[in-house]
Protein backbone atom coordinates (compact mmCIF):
# COMPACT_ATOMS: atom_id res chain seq x y z
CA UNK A 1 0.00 0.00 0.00
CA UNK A 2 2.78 2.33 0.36
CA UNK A 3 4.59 2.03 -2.41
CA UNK A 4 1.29 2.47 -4.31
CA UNK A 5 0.89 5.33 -2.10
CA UNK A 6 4.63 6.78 -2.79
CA UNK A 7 3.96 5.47 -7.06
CA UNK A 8 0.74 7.98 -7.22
CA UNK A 9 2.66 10.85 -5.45
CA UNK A 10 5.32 10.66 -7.88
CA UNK A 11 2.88 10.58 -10.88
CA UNK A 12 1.02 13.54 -9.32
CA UNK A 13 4.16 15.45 -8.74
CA UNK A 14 5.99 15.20 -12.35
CA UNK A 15 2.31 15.27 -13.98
CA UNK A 16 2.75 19.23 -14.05
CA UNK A 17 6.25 18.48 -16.04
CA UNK A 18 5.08 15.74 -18.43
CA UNK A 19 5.30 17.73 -21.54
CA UNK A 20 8.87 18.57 -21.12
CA UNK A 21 9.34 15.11 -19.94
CA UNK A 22 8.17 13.00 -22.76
CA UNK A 23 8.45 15.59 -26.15
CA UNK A 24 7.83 13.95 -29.20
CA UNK A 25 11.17 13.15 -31.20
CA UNK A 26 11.74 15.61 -34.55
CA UNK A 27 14.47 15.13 -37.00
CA UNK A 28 16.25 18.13 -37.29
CA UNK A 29 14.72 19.36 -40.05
CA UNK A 30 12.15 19.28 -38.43
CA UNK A 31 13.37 21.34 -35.92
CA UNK A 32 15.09 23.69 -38.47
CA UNK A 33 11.66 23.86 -40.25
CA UNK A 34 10.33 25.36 -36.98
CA UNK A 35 13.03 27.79 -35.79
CA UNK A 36 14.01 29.02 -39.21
CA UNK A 37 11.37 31.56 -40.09
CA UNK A 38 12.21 33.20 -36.64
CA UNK A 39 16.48 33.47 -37.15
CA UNK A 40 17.78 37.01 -37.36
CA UNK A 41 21.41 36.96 -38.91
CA UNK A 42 23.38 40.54 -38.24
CA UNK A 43 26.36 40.50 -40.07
CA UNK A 44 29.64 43.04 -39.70
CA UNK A 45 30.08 45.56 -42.37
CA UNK A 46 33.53 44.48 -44.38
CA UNK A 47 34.53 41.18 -45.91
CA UNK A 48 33.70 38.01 -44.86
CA UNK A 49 33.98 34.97 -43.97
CA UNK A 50 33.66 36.08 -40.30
CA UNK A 51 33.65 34.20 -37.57
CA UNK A 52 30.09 33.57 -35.91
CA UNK A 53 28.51 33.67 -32.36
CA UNK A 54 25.10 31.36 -32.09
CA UNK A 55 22.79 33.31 -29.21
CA UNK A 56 20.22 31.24 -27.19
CA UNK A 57 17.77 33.42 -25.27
CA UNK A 58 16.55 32.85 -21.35
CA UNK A 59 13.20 31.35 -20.68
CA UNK A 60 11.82 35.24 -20.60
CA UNK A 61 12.18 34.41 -24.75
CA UNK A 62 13.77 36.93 -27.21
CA UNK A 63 13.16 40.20 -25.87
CA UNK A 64 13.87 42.49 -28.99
CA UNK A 65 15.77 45.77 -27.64
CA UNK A 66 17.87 43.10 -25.26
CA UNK A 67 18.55 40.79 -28.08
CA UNK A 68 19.21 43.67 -30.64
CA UNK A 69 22.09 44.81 -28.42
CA UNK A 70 23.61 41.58 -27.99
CA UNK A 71 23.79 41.10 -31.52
CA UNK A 72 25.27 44.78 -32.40
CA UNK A 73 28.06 44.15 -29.67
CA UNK A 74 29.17 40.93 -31.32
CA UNK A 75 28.70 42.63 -34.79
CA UNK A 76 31.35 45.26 -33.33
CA UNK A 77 33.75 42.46 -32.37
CA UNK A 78 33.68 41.67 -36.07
CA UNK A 79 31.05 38.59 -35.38
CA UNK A 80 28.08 36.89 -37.33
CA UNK A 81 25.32 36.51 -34.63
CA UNK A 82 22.09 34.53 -35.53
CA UNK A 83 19.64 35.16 -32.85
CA UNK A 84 17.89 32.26 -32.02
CA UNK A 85 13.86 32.51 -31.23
CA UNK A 86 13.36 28.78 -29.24
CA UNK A 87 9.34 29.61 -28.38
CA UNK A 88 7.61 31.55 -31.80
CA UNK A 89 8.06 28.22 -33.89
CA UNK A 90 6.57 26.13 -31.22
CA UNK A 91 4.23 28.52 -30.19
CA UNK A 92 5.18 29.05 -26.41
CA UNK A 93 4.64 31.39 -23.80
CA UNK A 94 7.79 32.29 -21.38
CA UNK A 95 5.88 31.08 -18.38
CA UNK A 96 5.35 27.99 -19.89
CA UNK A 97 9.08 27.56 -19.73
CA UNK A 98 10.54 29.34 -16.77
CA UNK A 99 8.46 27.48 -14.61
CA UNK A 100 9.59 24.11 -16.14
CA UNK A 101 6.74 22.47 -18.09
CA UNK A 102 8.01 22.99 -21.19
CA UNK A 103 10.86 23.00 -23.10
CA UNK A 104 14.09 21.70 -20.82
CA UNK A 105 17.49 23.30 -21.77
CA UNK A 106 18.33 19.09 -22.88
CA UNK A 107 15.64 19.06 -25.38
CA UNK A 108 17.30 23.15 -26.63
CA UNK A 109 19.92 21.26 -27.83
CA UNK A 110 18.48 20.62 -30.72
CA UNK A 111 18.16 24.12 -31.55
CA UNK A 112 22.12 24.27 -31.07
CA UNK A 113 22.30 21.66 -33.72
CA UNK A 114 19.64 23.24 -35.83
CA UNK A 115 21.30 26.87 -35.55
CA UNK A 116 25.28 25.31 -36.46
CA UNK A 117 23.89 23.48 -39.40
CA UNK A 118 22.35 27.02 -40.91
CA UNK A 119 24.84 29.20 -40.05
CA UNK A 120 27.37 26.56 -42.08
CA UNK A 121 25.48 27.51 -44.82
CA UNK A 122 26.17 30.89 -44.83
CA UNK A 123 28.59 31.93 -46.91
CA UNK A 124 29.76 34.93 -44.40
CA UNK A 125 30.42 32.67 -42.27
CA UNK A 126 33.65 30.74 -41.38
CA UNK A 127 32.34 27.60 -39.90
CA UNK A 128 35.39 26.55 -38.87
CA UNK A 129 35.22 29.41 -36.25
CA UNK A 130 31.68 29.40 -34.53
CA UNK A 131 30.89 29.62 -30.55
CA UNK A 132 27.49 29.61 -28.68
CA UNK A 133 26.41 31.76 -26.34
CA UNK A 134 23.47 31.54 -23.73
CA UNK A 135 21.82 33.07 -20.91
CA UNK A 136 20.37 31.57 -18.08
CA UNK A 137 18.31 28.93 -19.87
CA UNK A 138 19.96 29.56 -22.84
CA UNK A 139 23.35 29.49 -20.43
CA UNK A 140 22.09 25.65 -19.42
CA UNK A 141 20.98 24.76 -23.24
CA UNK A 142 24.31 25.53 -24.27
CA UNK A 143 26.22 23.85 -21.79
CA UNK A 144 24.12 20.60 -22.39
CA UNK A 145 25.25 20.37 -25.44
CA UNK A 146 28.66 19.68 -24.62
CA UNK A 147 27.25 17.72 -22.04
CA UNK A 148 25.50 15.38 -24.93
CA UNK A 149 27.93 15.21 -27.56
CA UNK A 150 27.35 12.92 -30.05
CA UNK A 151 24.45 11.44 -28.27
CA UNK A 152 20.94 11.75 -29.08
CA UNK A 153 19.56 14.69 -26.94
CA UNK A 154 15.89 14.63 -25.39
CA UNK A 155 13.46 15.04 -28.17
CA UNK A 156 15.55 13.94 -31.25
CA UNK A 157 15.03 11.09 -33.71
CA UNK A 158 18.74 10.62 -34.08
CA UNK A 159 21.98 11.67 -32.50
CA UNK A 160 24.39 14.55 -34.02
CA UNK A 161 27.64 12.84 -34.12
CA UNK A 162 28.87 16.33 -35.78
CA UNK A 163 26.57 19.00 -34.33
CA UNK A 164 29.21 20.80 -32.54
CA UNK A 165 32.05 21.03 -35.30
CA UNK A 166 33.35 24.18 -35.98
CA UNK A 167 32.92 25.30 -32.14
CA UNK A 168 35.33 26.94 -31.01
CA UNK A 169 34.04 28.22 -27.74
CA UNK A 170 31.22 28.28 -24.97
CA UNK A 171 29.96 31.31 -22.97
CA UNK A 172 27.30 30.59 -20.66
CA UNK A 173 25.78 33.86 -18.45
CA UNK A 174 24.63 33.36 -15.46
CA UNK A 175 23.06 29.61 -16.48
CA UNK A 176 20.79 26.73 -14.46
CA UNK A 177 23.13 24.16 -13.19
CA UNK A 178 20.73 22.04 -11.47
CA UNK A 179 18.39 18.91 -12.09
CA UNK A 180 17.53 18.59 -14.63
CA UNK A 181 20.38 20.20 -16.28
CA UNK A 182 22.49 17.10 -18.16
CA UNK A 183 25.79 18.47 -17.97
CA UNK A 184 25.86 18.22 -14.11
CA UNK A 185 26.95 14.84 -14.86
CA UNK A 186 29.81 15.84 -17.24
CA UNK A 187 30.71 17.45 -20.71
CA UNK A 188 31.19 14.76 -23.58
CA UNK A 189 32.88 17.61 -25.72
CA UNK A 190 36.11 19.02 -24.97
CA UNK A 191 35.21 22.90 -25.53
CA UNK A 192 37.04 25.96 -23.63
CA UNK A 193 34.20 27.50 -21.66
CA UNK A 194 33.50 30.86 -19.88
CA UNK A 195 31.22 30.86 -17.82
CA UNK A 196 29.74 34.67 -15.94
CA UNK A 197 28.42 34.23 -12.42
CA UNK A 198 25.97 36.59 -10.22
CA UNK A 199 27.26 36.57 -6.92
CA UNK A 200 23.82 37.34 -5.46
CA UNK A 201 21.23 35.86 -7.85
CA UNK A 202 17.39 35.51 -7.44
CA UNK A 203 16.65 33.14 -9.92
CA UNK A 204 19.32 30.01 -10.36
CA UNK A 205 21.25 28.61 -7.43
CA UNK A 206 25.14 30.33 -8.28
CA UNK A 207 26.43 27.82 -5.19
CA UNK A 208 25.10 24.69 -7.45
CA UNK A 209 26.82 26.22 -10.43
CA UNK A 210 29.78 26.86 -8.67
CA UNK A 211 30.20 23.46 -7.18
CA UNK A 212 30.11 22.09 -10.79
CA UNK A 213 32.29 24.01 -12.30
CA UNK A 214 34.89 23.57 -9.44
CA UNK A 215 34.61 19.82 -10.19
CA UNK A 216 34.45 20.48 -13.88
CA UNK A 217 38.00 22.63 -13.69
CA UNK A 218 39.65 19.47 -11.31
CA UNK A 219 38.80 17.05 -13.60
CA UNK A 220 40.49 18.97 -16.83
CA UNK A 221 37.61 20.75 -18.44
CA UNK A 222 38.52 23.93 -20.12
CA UNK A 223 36.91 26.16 -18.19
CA UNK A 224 37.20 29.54 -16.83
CA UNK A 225 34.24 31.77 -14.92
CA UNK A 226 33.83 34.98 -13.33
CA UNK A 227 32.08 35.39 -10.19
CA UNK A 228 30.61 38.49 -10.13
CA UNK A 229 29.53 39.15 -6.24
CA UNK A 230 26.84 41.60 -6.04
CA UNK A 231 25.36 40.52 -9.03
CA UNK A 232 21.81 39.37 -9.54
CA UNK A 233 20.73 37.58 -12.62
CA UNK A 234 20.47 39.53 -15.63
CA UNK A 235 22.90 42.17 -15.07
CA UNK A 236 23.86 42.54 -18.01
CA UNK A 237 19.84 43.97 -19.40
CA UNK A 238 19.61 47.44 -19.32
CA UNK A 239 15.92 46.64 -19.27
CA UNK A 240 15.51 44.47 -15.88
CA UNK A 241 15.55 46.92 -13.37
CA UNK A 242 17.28 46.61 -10.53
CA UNK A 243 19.02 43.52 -11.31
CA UNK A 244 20.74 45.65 -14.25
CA UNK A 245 24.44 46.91 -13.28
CA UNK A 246 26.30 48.74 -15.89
CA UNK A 247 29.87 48.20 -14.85
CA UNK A 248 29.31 44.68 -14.29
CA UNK A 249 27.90 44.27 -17.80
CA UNK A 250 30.88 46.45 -19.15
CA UNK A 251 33.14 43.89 -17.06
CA UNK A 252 31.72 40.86 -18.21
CA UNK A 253 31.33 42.37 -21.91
CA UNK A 254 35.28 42.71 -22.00
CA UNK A 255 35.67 39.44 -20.42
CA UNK A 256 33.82 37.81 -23.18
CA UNK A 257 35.09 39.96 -25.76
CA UNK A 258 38.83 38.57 -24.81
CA UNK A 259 38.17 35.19 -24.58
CA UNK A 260 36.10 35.10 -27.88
CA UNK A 261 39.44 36.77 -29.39
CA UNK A 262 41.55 34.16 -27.42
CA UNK A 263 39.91 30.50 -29.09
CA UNK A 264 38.78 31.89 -32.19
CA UNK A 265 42.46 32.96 -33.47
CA UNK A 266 43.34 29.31 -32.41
């Protein structure tokens, strides 16, 4: 009788979560075929090919004037940057996926796959030299794709045994690093990784992400982060109130700035 008891609790408690639990598998073109319509591609002024940055919103979605910035900073670092909308192709709502029902960072990785496979198409872009970039849940999308590798990630038909080539680094803002996040248990990808840390954030656990990426730096990863200690999530949007702190933005922006210099001359 108890473990019938403890079986219907369980049920009851993941029922909220069962659509980002059990997602139908795509193809990725299927995927593409959702996402595509939704791309914006900013492009440097000069001659190409140029090396390009692949930028994965948080679960608030792609807020335009936030986005648009993004994009014209990595345009003045002599970037491609394809902004990637994650929720207009599948038709979801923000709250839908900050409060976990939909649409885990695991199952995102398809849209990594999805977004490296276009921009290798482009011809302004060098896809030998090609990095990702997230925040928050775009931060834990990104980072579970290393985590995956060339496995099949939640929600695809088949696995991506060269969905990451051509990256040449990771930069992961202030990202989720717990449950269900799949690179807790380790990166399958060998990818030099910054990660940028709020010190005093609201929304993820910073001691969780810390922890892992402690363990992640003993056992050899290439990875570097900034702890930022008065911080709050989102300091880097001019448009999130409090939590927004110029010079920390300006700090992380330069820290970003020379690391994407760093790997992408290598």
């Amino acid at each position: 009788m108890l473990v019938a008891m403890l079986l219907v609790a369980a049920v009851v408690g993941l029922w909220p979560y069962r659509h980002a639990l059990f997602v139908a598998p795509q193809s990725l073109a299927q995927v593409a075929e959702q996402l595509e319509p939704y791309y914006q591609l900013f492009t440097p002024s000069g001659e190409g090919p140029f090396p390009a940055v692949a930028v994965f919103h948080g679960c608030a979605g792609p807020e335009p004037g936030l986005s648009l910035s993004r994009a014209t900073w990595l345009n003045q670092q002599g970037y491609v940057a394809l902004l990637v909308d994650s929720y207009s192709g599948r038709g979801l709502r923000a709250d839908e996926v900050c409060s976990g029902h939909r649409l885990w960072g695991n199952q995102r990785v398809n849209d990594v796959h999805a977004a490296l496979a276009y921009l290798r198409t482009r011809p302004q872009v060098d896809p030998q030299r090609m990095a990702l970039m997230g925040y928050s849940h775009g931060g834990w999308t990104v980072l579970d794709a290393l985590a995956y590798g060339d496995k099949r990630p939640m929600g695809a038909l088949e696995p991506q045994p060269d969905g990451l080539l051509g990256v040449k680094a990771v930069v992961a803002y202030y990202p989720y690093c717990e449950f269900p996040a799949h690179f807790a248990t380790g990166w399958q990808v060998s990818v030099p990784v910054l990660g940028l840390l709020a010190g005093q954030d609201s929304v993820v656990d910073v001691q969780a992400c810390l922890s892992l990426f402690d363990r992640q730096q003993v056992g050899g990863a290439a990875l570097e982060y900034e702890l930022y200690p008065a911080a709050d999530h989102v300091f880097d949007g001019e448009g999130s109130q409090s939590r927004y702190d110029p010079l920390v933005a300006e700090q992380a922006l330069a820290r970003v700035a020379q690391f994407l210099a760093r790997h992408f001359q290598q």
